[in-house]
C-alpha atoms as a PDB file:
ATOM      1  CA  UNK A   1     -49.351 -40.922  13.838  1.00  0.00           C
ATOM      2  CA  UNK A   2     -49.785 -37.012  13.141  1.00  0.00           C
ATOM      3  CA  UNK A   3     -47.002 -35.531  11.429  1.00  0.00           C
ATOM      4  CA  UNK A   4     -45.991 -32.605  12.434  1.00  0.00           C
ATOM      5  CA  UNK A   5     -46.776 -30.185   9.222  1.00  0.00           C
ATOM      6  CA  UNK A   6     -45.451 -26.356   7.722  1.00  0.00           C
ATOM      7  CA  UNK A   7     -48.775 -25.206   7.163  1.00  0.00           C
ATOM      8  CA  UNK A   8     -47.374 -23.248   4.306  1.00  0.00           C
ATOM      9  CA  UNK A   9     -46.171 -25.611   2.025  1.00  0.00           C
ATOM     10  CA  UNK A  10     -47.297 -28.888   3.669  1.00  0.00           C
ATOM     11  CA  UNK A  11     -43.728 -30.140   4.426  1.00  0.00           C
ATOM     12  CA  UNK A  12     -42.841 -32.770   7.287  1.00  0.00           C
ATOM     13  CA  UNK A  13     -40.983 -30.549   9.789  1.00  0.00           C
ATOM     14  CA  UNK A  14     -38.108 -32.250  11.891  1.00  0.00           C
ATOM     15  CA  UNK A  15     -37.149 -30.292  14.851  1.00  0.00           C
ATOM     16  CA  UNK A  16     -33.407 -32.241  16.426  1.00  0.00           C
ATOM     17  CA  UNK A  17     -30.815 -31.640  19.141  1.00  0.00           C
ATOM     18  CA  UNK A  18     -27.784 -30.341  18.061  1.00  0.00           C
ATOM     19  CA  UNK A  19     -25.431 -33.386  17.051  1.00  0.00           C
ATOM     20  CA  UNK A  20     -22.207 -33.787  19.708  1.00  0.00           C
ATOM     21  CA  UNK A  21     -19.110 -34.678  17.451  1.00  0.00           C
ATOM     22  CA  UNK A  22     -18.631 -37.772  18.636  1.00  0.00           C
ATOM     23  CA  UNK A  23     -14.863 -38.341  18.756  1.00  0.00           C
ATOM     24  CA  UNK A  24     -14.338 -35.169  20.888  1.00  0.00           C
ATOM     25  CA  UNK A  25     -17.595 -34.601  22.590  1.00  0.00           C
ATOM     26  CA  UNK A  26     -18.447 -31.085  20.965  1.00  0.00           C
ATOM     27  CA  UNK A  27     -20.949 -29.675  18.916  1.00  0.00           C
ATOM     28  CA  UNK A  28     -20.055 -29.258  15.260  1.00  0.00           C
ATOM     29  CA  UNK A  29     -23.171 -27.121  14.087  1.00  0.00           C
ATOM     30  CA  UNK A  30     -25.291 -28.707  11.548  1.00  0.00           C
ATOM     31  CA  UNK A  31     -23.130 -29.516   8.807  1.00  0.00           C
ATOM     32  CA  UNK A  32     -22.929 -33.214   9.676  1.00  0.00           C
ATOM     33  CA  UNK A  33     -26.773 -33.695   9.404  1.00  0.00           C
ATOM     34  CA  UNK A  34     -27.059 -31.833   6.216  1.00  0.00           C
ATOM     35  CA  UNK A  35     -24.148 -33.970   5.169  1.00  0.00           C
ATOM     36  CA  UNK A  36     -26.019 -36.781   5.700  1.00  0.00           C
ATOM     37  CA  UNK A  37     -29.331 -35.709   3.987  1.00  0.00           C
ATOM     38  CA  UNK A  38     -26.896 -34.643   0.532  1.00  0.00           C
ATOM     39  CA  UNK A  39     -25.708 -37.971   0.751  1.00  0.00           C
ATOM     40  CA  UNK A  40     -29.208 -39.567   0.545  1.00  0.00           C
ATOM     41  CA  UNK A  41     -31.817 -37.439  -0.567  1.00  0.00           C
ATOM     42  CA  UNK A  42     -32.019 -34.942  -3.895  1.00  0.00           C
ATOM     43  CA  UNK A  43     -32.525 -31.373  -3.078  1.00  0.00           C
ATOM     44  CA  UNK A  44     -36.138 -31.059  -3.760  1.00  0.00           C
ATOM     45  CA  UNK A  45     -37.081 -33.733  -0.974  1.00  0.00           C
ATOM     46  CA  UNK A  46     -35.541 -31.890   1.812  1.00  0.00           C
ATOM     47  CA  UNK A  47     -34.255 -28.703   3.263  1.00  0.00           C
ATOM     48  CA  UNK A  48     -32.530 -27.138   6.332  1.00  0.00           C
ATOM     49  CA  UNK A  49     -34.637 -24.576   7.374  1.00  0.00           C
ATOM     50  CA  UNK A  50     -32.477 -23.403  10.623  1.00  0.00           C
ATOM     51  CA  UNK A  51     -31.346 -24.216  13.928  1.00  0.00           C
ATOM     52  CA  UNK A  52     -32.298 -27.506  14.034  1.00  0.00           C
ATOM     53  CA  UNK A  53     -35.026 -27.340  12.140  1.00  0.00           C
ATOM     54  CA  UNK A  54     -34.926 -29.275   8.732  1.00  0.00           C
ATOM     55  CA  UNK A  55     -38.040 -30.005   6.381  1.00  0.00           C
ATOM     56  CA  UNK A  56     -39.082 -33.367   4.455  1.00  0.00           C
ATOM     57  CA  UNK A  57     -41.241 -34.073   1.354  1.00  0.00           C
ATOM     58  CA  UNK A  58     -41.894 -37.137   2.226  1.00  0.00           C
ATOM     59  CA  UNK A  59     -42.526 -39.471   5.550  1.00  0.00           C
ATOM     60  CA  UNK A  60     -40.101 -41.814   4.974  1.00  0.00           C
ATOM     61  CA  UNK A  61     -37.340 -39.054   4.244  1.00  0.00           C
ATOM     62  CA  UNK A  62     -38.429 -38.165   7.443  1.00  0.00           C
ATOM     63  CA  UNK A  63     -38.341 -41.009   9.621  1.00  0.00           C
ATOM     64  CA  UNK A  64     -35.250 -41.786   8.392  1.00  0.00           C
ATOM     65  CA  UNK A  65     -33.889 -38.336   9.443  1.00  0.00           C
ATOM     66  CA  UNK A  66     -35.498 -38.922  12.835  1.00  0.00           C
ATOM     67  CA  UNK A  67     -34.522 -42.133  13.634  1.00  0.00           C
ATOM     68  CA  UNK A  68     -30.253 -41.226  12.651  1.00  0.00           C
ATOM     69  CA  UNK A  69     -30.315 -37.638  14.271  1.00  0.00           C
ATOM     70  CA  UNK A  70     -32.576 -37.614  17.053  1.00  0.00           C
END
């Protein structure tokens, strides 16, 4: 499997839906997701790049991002 690349700094880009909050149904931005990756990962292996958008050193990082949030 290809994973999808920024072709600047060779990063593992991870494009998402919005996350619903799931006790009421709304959408509560991004700060749950980049709750998530503080809780796991150190700041150099990932970022939130905007709007969905979030970036991974590494492929597990990754699929492990992909497979909780999308």
């Amino acid at each position: 499997m290809k994973l999808p690349r920024n072709s600047l700094n060779g990063w593992i880009v991870a494009s998402v839906q919005q996350p619903a909050h799931k006790e009421y149904g709304y959408h509560k931005g991004w700060s749950p997701a980049m709750d998530w990756c503080k809780e796991r990962y150190t700041e150099q292996n990932w970022r939130y790049v905007g709007e969905g958008v979030f970036e991974f050193n590494s492929e597990q990082e990754y699929l492990m991002f992909m497979l909780k949030w999308s």
